[in-house]
C-alpha atoms as a PDB file:
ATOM      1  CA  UNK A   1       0.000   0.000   0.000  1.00  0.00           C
ATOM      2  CA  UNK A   2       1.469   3.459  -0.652  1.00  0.00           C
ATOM      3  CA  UNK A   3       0.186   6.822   1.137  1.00  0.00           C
ATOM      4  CA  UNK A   4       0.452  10.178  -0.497  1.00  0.00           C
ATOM      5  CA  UNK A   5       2.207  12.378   2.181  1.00  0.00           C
ATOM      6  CA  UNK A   6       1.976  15.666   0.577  1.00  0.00           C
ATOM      7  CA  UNK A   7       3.591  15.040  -2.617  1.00  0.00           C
ATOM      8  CA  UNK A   8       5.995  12.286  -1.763  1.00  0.00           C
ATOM      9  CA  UNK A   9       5.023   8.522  -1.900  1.00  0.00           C
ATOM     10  CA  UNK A  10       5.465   6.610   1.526  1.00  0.00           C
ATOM     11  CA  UNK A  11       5.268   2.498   1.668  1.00  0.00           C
ATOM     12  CA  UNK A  12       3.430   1.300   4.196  1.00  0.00           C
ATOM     13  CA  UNK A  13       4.631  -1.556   6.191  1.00  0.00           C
ATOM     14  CA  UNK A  14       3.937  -4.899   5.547  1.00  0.00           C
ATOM     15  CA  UNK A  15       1.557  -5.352   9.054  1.00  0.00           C
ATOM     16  CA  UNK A  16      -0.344  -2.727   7.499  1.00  0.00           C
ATOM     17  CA  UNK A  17      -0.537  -4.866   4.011  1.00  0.00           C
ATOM     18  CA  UNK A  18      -2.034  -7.700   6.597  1.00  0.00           C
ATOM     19  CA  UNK A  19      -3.770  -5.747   8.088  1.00  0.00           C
ATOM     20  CA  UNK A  20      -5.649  -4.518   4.976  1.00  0.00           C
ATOM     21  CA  UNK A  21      -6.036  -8.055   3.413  1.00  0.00           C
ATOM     22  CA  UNK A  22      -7.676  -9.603   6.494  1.00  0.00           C
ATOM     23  CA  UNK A  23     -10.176  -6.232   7.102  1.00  0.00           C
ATOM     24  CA  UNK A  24     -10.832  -6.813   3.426  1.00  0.00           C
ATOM     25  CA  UNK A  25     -11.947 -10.423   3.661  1.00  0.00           C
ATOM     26  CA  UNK A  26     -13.615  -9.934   7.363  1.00  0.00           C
ATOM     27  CA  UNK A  27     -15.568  -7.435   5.272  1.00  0.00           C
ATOM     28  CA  UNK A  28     -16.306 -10.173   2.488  1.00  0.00           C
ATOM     29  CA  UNK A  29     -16.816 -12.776   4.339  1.00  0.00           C
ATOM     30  CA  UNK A  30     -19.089 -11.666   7.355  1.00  0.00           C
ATOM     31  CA  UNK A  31     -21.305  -8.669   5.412  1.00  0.00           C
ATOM     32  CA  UNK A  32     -21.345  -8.941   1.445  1.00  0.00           C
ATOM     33  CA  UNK A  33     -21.445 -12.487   0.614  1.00  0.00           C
ATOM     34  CA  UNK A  34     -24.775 -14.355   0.739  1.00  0.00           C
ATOM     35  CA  UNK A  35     -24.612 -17.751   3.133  1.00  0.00           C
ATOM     36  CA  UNK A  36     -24.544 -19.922   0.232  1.00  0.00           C
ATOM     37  CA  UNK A  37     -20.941 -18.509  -0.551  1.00  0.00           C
ATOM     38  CA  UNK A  38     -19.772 -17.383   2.900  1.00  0.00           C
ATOM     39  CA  UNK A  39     -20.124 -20.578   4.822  1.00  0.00           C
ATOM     40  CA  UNK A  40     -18.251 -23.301   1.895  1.00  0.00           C
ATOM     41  CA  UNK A  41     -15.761 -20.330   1.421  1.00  0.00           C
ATOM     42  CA  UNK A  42     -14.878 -20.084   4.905  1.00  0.00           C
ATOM     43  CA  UNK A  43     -14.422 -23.759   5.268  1.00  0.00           C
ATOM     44  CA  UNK A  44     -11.971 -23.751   2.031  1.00  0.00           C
ATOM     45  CA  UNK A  45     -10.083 -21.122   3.697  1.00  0.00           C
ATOM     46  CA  UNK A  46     -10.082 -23.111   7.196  1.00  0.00           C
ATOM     47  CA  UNK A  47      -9.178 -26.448   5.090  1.00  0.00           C
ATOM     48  CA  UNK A  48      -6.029 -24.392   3.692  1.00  0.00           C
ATOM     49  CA  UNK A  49      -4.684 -23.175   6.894  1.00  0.00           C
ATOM     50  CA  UNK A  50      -5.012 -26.576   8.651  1.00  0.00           C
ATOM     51  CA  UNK A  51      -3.204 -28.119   5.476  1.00  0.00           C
ATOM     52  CA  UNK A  52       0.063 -25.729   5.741  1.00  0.00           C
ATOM     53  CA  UNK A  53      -0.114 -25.772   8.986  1.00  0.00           C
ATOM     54  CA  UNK A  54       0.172 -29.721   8.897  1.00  0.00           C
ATOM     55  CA  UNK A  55       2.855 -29.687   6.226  1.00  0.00           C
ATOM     56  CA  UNK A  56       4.856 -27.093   8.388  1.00  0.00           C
ATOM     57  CA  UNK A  57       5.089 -29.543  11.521  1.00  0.00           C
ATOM     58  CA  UNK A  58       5.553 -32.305   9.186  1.00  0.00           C
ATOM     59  CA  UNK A  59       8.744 -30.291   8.096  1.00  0.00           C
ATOM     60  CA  UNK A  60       9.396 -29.187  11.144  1.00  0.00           C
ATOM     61  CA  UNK A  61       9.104 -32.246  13.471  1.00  0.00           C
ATOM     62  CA  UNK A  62       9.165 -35.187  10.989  1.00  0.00           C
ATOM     63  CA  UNK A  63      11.884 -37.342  10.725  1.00  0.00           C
ATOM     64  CA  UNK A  64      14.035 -38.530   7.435  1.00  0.00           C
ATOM     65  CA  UNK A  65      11.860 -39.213   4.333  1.00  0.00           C
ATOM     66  CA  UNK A  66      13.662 -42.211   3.663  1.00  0.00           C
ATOM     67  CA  UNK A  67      13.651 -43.832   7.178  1.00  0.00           C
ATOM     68  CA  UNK A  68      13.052 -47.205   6.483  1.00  0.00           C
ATOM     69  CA  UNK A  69      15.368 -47.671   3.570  1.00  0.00           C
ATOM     70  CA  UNK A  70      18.448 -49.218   5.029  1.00  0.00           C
ATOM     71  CA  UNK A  71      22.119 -48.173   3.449  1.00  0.00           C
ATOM     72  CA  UNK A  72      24.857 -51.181   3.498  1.00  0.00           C
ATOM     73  CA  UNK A  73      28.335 -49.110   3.087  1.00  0.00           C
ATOM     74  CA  UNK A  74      31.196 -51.798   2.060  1.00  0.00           C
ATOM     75  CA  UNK A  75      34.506 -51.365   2.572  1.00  0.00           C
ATOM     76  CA  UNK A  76      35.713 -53.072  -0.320  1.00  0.00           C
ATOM     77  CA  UNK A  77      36.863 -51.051  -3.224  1.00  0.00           C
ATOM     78  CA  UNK A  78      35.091 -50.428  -6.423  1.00  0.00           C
ATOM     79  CA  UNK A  79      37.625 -50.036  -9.160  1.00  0.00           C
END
């Protein structure tokens, strides 16, 4: 977002980018929209914050991909 400050352009900060986005969609989401829309909407949106959020422990917390697959290192030499 960018705020005219008597002649000069000034960037807002990126809180007040968030801040904007979820007053926007608060707006949408509890006033505008008809039930039919709001409530399926709302549970997509729920859906995709429970799925990252899942992913991100998974990546955070999770072990090796390849746990189970078991590595025999020889010592003999491969010429």
């Amino acid at each position: 977002m960018a705020v005219d400050t008597g002649g000069e352009w000034a960037l807002a900060s990126r809180w007040d980018v968030v801040g904007g986005i979820v007053r926007l969609v608060f707006s949408l989401v509890f006033h505008d929209l008809p039930e039919w829309v709001r409530y399926p909407l709302l549970a997509f949106g729920c859906a995709v914050v429970v799925h990252l959020g899942l992913g991100w422990l998974r990546e955070r917390f999770g072990g090796p991909a390849d746990e189970d697959e078991v590595v025999h290192e020889s010592e003999a030499d491969v010429r």
